[in-house]
Protein backbone atom coordinates (compact mmCIF):
# COMPACT_ATOMS: atom_id res chain seq x y z
CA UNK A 1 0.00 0.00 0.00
CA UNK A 2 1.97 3.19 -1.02
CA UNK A 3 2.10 6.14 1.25
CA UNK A 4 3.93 9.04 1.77
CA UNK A 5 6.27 9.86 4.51
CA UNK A 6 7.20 12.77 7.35
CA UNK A 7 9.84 12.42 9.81
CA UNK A 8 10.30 13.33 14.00
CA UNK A 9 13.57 13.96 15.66
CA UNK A 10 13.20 13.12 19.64
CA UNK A 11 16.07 12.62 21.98
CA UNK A 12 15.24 10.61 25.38
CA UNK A 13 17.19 12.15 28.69
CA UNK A 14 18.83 9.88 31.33
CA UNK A 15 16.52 7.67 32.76
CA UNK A 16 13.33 7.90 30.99
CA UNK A 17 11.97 4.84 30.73
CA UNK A 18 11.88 4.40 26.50
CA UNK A 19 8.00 2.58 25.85
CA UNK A 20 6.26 5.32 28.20
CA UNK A 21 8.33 7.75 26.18
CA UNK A 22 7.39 6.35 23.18
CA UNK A 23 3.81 5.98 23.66
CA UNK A 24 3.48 9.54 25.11
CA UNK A 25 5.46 10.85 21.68
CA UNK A 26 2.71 8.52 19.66
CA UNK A 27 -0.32 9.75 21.57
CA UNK A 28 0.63 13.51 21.50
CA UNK A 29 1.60 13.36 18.02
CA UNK A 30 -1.13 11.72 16.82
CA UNK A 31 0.57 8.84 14.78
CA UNK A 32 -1.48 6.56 13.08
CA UNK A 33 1.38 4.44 11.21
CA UNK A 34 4.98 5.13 12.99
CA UNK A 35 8.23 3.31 12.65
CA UNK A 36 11.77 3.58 13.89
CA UNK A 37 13.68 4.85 11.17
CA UNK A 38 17.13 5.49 12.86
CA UNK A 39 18.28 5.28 17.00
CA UNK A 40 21.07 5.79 18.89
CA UNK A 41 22.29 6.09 22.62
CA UNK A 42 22.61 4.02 25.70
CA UNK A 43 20.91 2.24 28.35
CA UNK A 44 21.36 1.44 31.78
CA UNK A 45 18.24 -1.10 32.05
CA UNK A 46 17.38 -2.71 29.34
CA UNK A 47 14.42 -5.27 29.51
CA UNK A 48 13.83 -8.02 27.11
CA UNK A 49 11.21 -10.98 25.88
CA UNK A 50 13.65 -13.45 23.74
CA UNK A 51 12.25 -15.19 21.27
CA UNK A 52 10.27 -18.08 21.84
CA UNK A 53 9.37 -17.20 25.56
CA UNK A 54 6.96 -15.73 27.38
CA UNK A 55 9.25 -14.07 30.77
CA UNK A 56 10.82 -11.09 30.41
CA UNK A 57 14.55 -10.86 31.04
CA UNK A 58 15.88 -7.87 32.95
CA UNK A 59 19.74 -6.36 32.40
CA UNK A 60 21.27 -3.49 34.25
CA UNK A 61 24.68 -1.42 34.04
CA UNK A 62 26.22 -0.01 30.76
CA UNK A 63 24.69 -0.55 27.16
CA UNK A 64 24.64 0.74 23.82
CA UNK A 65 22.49 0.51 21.50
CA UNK A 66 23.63 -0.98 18.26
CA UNK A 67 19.60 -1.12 16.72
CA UNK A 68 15.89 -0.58 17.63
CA UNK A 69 13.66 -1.13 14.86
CA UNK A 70 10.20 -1.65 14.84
CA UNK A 71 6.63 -0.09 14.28
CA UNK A 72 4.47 2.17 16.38
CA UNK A 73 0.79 3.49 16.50
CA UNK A 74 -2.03 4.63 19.36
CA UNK A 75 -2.86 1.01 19.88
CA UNK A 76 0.60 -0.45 20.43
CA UNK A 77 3.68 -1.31 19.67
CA UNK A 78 6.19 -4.17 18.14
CA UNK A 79 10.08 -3.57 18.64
CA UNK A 80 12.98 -5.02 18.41
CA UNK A 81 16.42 -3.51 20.19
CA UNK A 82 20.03 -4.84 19.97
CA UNK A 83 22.63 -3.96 22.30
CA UNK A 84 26.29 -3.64 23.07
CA UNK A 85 27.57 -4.64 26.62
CA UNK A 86 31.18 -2.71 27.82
CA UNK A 87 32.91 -5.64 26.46
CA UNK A 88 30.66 -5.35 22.62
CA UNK A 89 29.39 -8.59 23.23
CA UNK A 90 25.55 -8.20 21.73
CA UNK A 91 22.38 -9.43 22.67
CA UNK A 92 18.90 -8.47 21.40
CA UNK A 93 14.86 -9.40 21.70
CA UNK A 94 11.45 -7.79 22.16
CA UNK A 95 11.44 -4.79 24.09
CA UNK A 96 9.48 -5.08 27.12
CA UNK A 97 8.65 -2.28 29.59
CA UNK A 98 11.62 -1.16 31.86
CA UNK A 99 14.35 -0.48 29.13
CA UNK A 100 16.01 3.09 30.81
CA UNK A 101 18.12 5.46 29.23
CA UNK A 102 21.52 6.22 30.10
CA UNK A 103 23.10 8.98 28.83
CA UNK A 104 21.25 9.81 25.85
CA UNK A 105 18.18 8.26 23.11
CA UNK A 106 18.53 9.78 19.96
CA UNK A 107 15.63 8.59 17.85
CA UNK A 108 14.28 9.61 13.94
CA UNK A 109 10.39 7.92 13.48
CA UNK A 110 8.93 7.71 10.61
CA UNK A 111 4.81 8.06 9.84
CA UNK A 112 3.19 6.90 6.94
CA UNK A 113 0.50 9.55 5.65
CA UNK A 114 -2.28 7.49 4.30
CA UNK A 115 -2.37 4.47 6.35
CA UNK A 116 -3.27 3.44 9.50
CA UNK A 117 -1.75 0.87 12.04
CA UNK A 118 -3.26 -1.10 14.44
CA UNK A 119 -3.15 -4.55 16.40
CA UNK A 120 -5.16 -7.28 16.42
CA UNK A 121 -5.36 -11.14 17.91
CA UNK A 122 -3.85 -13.34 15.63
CA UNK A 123 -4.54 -17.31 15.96
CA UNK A 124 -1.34 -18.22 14.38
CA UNK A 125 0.98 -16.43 16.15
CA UNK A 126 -1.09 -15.51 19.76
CA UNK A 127 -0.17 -12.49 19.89
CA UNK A 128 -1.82 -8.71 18.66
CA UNK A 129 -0.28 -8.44 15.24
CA UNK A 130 -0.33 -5.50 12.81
CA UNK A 131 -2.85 -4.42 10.50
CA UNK A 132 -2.76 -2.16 8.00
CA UNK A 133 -5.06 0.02 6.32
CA UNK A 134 -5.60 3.06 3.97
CA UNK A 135 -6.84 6.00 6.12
């Protein structure tokens, strides 16, 4: 479905917690169909759901993050974040609720003009997937 496009800049301070930022950004901006386009920065919590399980995994001291990618709208979210430990060994997953920034969250999203996002219960997977549709 083609669509044009308009970009945000946002930068996240030292500890703000990055989905209540995120959905705050959505909800005042009134995104419909967001994505991450480009992030970078640190984090001193990070908080994960790896694949394949349902508990989430909780990490503290100094991280950077090497990608976040993922789509946004009113309704929810779906991300994905890789990080960088002090020693660059990576790890990466879902991100969960509890991910806090360290230093600094530099983040470009993208929103799609003439569609819409939104989640719904899928049987196949069991979770709310995406839907899209023109606006």
């Amino acid at each position: 479905m083609p669509s044009t496009a308009r970009f945000y800049a946002l930068r996240l301070l030292p500890q703000q917690e990055v989905l209540s930022a995120l959905r705050d950004f959505i909800r005042l901006n009134g995104l419909r169909a967001a994505w991450i386009s480009g992030c970078v920065g640190s984090l001193s919590d990070v908080a994960f759901r790896f694949a394949g399980r349902e508990e989430t995994t909780l990490l503290s001291g100094k991280f950077e993050v090497v990608s976040l990618i993922g789509t946004l709208e009113k309704g929810g979210e779906h991300l994905h974040l890789s990080i960088a430990d002090e020693n660059g060994q990576m790890t990466g997953g879902h991100v969960m609720e509890g991910c806090l920034v360290r230093t600094t969250l530099e983040l470009v999203i993208g929103e799609l003009s003439e569609i819409s996002f939104s989640r719904q219960p899928c049987t196949h997977s069991g979770y709310d997937e995406l839907i899209v549709t023109p606006r």
